[in-house]
PDB file of N, CA and C in Angstrom:
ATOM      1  N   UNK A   1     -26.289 -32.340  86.932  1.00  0.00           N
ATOM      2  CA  UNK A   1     -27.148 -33.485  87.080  1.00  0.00           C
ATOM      3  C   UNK A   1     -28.523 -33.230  86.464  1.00  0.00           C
ATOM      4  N   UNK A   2     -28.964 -32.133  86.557  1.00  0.00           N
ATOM      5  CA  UNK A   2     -30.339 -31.406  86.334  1.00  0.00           C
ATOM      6  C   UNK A   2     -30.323 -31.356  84.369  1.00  0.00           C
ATOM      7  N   UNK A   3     -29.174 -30.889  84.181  1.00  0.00           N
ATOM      8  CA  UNK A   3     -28.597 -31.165  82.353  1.00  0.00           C
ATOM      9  C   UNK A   3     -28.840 -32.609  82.227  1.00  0.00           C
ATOM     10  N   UNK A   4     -28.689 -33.250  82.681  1.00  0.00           N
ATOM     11  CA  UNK A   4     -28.388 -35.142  82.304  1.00  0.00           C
ATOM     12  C   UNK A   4     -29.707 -35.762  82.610  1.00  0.00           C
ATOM     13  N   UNK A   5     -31.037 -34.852  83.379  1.00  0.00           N
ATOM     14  CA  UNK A   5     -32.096 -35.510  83.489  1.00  0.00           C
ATOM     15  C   UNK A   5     -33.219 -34.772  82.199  1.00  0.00           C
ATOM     16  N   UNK A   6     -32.363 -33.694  81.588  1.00  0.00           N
ATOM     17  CA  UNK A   6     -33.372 -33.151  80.887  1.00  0.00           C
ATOM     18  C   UNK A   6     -32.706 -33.589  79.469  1.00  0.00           C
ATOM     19  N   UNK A   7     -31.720 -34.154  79.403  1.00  0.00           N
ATOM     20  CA  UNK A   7     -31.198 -34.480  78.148  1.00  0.00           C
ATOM     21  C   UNK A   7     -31.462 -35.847  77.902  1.00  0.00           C
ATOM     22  N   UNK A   8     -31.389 -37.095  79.175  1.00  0.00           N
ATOM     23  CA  UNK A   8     -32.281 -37.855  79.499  1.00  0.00           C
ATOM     24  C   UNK A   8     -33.907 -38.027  78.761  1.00  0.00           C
ATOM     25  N   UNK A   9     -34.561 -37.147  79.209  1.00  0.00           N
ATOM     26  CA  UNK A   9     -35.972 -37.222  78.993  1.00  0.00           C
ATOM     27  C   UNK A   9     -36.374 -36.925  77.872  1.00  0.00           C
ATOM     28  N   UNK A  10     -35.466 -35.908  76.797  1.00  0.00           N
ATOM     29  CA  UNK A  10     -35.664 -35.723  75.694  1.00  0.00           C
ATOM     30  C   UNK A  10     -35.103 -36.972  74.589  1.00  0.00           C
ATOM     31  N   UNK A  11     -34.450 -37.347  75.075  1.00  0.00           N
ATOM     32  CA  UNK A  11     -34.010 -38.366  74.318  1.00  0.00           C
ATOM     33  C   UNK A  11     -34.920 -39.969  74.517  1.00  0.00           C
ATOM     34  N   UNK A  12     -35.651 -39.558  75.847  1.00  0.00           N
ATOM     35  CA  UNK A  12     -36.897 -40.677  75.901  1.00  0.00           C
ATOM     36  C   UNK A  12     -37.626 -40.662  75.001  1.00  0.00           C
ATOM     37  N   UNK A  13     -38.205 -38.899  75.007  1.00  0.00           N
ATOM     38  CA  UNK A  13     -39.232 -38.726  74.036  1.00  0.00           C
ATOM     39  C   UNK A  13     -39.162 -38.975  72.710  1.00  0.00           C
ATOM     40  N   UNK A  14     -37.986 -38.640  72.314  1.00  0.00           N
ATOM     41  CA  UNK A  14     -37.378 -39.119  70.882  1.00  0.00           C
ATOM     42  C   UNK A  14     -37.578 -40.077  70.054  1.00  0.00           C
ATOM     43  N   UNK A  15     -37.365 -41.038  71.848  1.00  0.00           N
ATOM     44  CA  UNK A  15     -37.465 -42.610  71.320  1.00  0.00           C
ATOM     45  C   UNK A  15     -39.143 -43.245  71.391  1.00  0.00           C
ATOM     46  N   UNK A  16     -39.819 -42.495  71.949  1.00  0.00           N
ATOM     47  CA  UNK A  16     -40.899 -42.808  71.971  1.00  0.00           C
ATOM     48  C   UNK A  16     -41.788 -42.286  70.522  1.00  0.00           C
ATOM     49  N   UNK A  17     -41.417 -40.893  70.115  1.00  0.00           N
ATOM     50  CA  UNK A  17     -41.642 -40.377  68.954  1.00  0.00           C
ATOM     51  C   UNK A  17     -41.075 -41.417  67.845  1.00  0.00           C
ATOM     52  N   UNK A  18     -40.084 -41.540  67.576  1.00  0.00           N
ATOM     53  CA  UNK A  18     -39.956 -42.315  66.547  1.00  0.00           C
ATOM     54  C   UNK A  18     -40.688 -43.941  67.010  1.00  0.00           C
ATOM     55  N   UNK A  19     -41.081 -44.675  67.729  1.00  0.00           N
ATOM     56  CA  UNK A  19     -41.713 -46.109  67.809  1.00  0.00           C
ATOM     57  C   UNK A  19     -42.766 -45.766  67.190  1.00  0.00           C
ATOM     58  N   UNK A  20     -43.326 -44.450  67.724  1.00  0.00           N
ATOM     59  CA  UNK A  20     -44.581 -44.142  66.953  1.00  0.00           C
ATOM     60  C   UNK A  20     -45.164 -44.171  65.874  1.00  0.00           C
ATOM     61  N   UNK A  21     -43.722 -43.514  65.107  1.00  0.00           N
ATOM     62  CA  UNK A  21     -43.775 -43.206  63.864  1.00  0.00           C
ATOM     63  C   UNK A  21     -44.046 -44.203  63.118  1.00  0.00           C
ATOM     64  N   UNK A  22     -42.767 -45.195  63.497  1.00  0.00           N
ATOM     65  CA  UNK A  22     -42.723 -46.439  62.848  1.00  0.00           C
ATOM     66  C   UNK A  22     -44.172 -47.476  63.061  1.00  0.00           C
ATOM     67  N   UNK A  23     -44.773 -47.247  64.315  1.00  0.00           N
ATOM     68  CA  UNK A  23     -46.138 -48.168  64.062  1.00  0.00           C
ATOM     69  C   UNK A  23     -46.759 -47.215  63.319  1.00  0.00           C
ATOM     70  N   UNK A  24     -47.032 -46.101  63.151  1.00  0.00           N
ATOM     71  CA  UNK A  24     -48.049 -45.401  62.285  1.00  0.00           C
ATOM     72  C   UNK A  24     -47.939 -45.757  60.931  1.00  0.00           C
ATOM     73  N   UNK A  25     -45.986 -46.142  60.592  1.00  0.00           N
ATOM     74  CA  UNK A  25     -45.958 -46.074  59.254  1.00  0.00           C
ATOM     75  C   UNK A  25     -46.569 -47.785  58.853  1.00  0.00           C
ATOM     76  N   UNK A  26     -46.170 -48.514  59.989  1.00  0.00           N
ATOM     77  CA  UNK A  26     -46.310 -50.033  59.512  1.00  0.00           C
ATOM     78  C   UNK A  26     -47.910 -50.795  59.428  1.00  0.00           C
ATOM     79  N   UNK A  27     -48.938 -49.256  60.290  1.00  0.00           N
ATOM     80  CA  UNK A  27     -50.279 -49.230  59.884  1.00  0.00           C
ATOM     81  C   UNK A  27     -50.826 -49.033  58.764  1.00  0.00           C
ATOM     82  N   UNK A  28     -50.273 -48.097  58.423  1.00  0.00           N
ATOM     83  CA  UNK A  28     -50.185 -47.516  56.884  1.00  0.00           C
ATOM     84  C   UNK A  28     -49.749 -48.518  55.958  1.00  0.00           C
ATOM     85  N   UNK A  29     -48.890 -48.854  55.709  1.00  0.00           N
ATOM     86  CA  UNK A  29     -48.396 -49.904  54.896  1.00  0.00           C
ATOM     87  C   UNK A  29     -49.801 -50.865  55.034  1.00  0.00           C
ATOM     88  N   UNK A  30     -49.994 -51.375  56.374  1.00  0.00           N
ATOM     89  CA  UNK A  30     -51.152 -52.382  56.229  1.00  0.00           C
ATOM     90  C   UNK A  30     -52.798 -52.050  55.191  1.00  0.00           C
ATOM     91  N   UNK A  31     -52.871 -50.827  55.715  1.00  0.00           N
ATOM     92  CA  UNK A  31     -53.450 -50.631  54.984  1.00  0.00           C
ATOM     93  C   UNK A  31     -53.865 -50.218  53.459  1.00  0.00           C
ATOM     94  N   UNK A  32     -52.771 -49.735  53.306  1.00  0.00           N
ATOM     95  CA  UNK A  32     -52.736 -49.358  51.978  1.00  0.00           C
ATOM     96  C   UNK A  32     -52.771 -50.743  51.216  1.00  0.00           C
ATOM     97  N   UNK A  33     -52.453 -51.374  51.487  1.00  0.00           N
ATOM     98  CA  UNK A  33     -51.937 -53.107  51.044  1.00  0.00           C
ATOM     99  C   UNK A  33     -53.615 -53.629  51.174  1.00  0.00           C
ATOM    100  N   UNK A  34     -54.217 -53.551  51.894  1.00  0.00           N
ATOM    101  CA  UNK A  34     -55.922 -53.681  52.215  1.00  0.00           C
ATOM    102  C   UNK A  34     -56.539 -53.155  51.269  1.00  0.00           C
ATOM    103  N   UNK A  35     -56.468 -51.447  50.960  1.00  0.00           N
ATOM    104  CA  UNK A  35     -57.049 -51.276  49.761  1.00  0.00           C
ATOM    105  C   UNK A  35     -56.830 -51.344  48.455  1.00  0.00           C
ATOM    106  N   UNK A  36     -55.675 -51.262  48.599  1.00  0.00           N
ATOM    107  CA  UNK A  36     -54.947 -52.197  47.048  1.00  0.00           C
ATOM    108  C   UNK A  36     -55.747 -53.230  46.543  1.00  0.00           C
ATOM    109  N   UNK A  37     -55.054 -54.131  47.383  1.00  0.00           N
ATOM    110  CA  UNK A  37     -55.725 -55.889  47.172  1.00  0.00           C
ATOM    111  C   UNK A  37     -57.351 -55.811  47.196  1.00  0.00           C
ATOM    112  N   UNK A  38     -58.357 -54.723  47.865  1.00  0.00           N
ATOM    113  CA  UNK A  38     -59.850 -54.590  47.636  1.00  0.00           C
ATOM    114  C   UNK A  38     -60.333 -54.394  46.393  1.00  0.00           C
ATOM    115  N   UNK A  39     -59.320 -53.429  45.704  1.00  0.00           N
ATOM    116  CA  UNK A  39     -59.823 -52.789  44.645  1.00  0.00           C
ATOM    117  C   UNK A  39     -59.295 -53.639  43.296  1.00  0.00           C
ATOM    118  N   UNK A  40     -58.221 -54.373  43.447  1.00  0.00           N
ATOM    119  CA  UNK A  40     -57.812 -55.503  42.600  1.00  0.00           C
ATOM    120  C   UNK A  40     -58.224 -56.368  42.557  1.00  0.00           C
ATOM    121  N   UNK A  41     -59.199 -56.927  43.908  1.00  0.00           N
ATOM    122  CA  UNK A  41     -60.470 -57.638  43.607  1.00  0.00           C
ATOM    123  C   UNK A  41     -61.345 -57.445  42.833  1.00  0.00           C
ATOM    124  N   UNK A  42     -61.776 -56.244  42.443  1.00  0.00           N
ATOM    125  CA  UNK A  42     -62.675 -55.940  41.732  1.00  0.00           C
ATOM    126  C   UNK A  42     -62.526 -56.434  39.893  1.00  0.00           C
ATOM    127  N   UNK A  43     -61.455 -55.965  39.938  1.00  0.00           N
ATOM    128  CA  UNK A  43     -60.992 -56.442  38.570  1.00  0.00           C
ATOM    129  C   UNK A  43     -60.009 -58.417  37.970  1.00  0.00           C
ATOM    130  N   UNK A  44     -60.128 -58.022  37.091  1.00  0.00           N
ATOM    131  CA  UNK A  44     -59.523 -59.778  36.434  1.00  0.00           C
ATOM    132  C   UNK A  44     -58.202 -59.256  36.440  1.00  0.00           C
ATOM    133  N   UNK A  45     -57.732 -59.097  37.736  1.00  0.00           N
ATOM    134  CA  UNK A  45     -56.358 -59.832  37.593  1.00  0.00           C
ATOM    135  C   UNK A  45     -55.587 -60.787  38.602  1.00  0.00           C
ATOM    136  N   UNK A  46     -54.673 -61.181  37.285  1.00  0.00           N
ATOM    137  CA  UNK A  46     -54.072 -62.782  38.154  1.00  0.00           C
ATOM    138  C   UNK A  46     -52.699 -62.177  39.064  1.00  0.00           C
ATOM    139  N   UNK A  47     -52.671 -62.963  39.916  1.00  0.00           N
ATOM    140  CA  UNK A  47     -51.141 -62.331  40.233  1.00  0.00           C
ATOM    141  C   UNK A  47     -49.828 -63.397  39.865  1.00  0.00           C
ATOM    142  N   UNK A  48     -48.616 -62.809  39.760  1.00  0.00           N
ATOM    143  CA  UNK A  48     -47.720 -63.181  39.532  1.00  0.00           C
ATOM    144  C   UNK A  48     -47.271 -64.925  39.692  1.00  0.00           C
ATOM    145  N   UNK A  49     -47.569 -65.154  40.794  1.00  0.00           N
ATOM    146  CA  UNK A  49     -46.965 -66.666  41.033  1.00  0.00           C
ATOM    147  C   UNK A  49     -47.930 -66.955  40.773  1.00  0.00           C
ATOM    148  N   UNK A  50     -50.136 -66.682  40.195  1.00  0.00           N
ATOM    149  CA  UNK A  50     -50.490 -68.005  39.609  1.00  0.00           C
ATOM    150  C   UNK A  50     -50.608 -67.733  38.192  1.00  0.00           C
ATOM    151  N   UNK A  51     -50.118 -66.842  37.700  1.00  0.00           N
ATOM    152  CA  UNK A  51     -49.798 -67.061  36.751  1.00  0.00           C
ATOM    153  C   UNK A  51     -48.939 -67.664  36.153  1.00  0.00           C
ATOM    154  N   UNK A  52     -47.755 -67.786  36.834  1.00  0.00           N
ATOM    155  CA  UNK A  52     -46.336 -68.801  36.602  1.00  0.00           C
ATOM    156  C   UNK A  52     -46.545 -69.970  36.820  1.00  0.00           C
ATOM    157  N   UNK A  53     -47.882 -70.347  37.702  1.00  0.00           N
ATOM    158  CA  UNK A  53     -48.312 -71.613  37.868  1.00  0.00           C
ATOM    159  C   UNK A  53     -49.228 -71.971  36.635  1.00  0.00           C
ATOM    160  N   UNK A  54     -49.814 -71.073  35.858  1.00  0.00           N
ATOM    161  CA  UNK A  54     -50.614 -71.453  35.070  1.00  0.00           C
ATOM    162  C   UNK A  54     -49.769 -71.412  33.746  1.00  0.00           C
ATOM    163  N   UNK A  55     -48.682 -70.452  33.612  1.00  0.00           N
ATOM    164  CA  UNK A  55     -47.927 -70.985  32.659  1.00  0.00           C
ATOM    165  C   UNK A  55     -46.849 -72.598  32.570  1.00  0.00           C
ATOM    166  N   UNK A  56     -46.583 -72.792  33.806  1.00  0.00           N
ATOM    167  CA  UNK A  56     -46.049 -74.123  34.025  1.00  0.00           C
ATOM    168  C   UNK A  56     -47.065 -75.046  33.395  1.00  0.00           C
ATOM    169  N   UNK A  57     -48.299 -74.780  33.459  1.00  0.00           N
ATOM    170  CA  UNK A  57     -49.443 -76.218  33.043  1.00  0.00           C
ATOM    171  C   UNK A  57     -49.007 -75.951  32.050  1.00  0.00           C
ATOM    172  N   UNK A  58     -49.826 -74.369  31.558  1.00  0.00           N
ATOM    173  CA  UNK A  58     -49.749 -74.665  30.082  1.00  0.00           C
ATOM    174  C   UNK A  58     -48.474 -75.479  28.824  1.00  0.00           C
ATOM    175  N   UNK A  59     -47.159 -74.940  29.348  1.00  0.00           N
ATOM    176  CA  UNK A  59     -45.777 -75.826  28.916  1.00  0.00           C
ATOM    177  C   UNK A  59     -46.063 -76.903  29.144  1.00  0.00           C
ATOM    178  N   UNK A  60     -46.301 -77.968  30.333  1.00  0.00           N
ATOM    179  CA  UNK A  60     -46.382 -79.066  30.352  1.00  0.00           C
ATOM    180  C   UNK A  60     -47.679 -79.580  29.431  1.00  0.00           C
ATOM    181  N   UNK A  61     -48.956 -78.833  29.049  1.00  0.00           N
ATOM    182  CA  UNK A  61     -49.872 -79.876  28.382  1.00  0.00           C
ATOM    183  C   UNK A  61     -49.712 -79.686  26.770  1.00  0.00           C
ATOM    184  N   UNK A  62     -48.444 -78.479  26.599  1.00  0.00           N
ATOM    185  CA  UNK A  62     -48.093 -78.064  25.090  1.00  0.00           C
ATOM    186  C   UNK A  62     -46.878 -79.861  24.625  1.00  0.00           C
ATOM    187  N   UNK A  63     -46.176 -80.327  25.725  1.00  0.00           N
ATOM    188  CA  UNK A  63     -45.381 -81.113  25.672  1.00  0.00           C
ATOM    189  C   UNK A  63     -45.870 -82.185  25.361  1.00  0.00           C
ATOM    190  N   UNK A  64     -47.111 -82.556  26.583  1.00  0.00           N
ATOM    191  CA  UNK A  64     -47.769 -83.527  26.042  1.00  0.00           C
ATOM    192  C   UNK A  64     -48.671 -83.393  24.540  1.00  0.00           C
ATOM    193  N   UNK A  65     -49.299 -82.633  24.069  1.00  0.00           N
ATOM    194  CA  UNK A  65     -49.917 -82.406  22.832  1.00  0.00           C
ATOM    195  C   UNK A  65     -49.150 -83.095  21.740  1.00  0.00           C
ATOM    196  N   UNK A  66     -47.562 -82.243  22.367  1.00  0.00           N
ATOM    197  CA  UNK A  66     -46.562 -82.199  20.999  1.00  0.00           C
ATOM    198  C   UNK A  66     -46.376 -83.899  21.091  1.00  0.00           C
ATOM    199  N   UNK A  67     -45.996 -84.843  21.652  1.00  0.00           N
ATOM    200  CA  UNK A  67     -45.881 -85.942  21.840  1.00  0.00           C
ATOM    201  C   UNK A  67     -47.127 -87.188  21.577  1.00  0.00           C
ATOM    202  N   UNK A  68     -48.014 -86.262  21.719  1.00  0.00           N
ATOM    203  CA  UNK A  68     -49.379 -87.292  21.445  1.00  0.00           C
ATOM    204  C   UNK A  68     -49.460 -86.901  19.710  1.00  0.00           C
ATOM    205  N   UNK A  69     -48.914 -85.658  19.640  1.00  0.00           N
ATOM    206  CA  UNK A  69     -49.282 -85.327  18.223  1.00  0.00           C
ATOM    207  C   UNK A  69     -48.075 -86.264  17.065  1.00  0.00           C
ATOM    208  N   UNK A  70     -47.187 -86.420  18.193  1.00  0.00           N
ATOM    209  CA  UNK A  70     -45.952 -87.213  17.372  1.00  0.00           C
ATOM    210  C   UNK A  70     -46.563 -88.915  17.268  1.00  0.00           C
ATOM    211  N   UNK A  71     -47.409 -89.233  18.359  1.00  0.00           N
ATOM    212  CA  UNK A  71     -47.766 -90.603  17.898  1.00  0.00           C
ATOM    213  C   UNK A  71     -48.564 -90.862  17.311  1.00  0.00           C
ATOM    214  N   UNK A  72     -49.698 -90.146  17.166  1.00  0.00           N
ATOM    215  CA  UNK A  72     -50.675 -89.991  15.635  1.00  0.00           C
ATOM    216  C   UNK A  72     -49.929 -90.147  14.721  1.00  0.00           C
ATOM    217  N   UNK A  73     -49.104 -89.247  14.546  1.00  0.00           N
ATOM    218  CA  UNK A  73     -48.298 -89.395  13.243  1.00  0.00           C
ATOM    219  C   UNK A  73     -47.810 -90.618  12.988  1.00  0.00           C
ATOM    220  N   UNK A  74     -46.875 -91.230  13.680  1.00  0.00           N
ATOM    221  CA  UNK A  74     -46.801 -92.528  13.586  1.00  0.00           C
ATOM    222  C   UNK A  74     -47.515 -93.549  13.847  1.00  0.00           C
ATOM    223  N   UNK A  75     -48.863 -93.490  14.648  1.00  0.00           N
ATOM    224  CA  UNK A  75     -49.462 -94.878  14.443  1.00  0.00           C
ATOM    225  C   UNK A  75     -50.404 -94.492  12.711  1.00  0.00           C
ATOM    226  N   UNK A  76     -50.437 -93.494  12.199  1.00  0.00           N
ATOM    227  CA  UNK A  76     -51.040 -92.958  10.761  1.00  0.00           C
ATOM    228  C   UNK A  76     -49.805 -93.854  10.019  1.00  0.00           C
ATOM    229  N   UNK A  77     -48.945 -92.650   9.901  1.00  0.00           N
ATOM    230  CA  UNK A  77     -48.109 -94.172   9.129  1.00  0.00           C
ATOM    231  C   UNK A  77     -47.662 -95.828   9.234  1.00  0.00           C
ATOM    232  N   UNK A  78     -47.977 -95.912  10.367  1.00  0.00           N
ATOM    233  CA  UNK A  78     -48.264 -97.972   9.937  1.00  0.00           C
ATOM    234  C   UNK A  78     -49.116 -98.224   9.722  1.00  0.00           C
ATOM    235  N   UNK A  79     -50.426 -97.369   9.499  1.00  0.00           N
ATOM    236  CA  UNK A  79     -51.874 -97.888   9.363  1.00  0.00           C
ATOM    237  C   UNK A  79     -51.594 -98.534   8.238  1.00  0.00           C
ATOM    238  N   UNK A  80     -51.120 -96.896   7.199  1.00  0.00           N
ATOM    239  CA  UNK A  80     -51.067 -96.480   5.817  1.00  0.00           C
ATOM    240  C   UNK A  80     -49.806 -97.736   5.226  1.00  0.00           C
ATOM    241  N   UNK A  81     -48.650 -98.333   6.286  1.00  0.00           N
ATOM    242  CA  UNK A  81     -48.203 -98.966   5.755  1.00  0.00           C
ATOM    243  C   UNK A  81     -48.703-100.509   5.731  1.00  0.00           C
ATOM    244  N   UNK A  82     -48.952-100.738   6.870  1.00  0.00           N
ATOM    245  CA  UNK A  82     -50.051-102.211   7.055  1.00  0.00           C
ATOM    246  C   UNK A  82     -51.379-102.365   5.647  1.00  0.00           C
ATOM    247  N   UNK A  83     -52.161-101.216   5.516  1.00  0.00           N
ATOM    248  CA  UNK A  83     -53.120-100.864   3.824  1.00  0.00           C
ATOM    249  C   UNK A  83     -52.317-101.380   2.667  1.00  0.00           C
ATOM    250  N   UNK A  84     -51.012-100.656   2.590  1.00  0.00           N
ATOM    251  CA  UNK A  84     -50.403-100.992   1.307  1.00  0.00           C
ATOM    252  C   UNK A  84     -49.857-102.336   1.227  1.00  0.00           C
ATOM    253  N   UNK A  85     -49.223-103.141   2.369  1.00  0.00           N
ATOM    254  CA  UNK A  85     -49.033-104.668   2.285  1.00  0.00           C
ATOM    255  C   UNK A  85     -50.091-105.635   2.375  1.00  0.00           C
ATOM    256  N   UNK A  86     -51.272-105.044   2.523  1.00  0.00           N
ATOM    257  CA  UNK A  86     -52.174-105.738   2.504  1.00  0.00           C
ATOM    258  C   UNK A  86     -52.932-105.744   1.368  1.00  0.00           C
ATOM    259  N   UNK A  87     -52.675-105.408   0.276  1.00  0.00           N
ATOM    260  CA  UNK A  87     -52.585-104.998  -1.110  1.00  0.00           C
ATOM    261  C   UNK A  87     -52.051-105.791  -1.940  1.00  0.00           C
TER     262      UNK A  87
END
């Protein structure tokens, strides 16, 4: 019985040792993630999703360009053709 309370208690401690561990490690993680992101403040950079957001604009105002650039073109040529019948 005296075996089963000491095999018991070590296996408490075990479990108490490792919870530990694991909040120490999931402190760590926090922090490291704290000074990361401090020191990447410091500098110009974008992160990943706004940059994918800023490449989404950019595609969409390249689309529109390309399309505004297609109707120049054509309201240029009826100008140029309306000039010559009016000739």
């Amino acid at each position: 019985m005296a075996s089963n309370q000491k095999l018991d208690d070590i296996a408490e401690k075990i479990t108490r040792g490792i919870r530990m561990l694991g909040g120490i490690k999931h402190e760590a993680d926090a922090q490291v993630r704290a000074i990361v992101e401090s020191a990447l403040g410091h500098f110009d950079v974008v992160t990943q999703e706004r940059m994918a957001v800023q490449e989404a604009m950019l595609s969409k105002a390249r689309g529109q360009l390309d399309a505004l650039e297609a109707r120049i073109t054509t309201l240029e040529a009826q100008v140029k053709e309306r000039e010559n019948t009016a000739r």
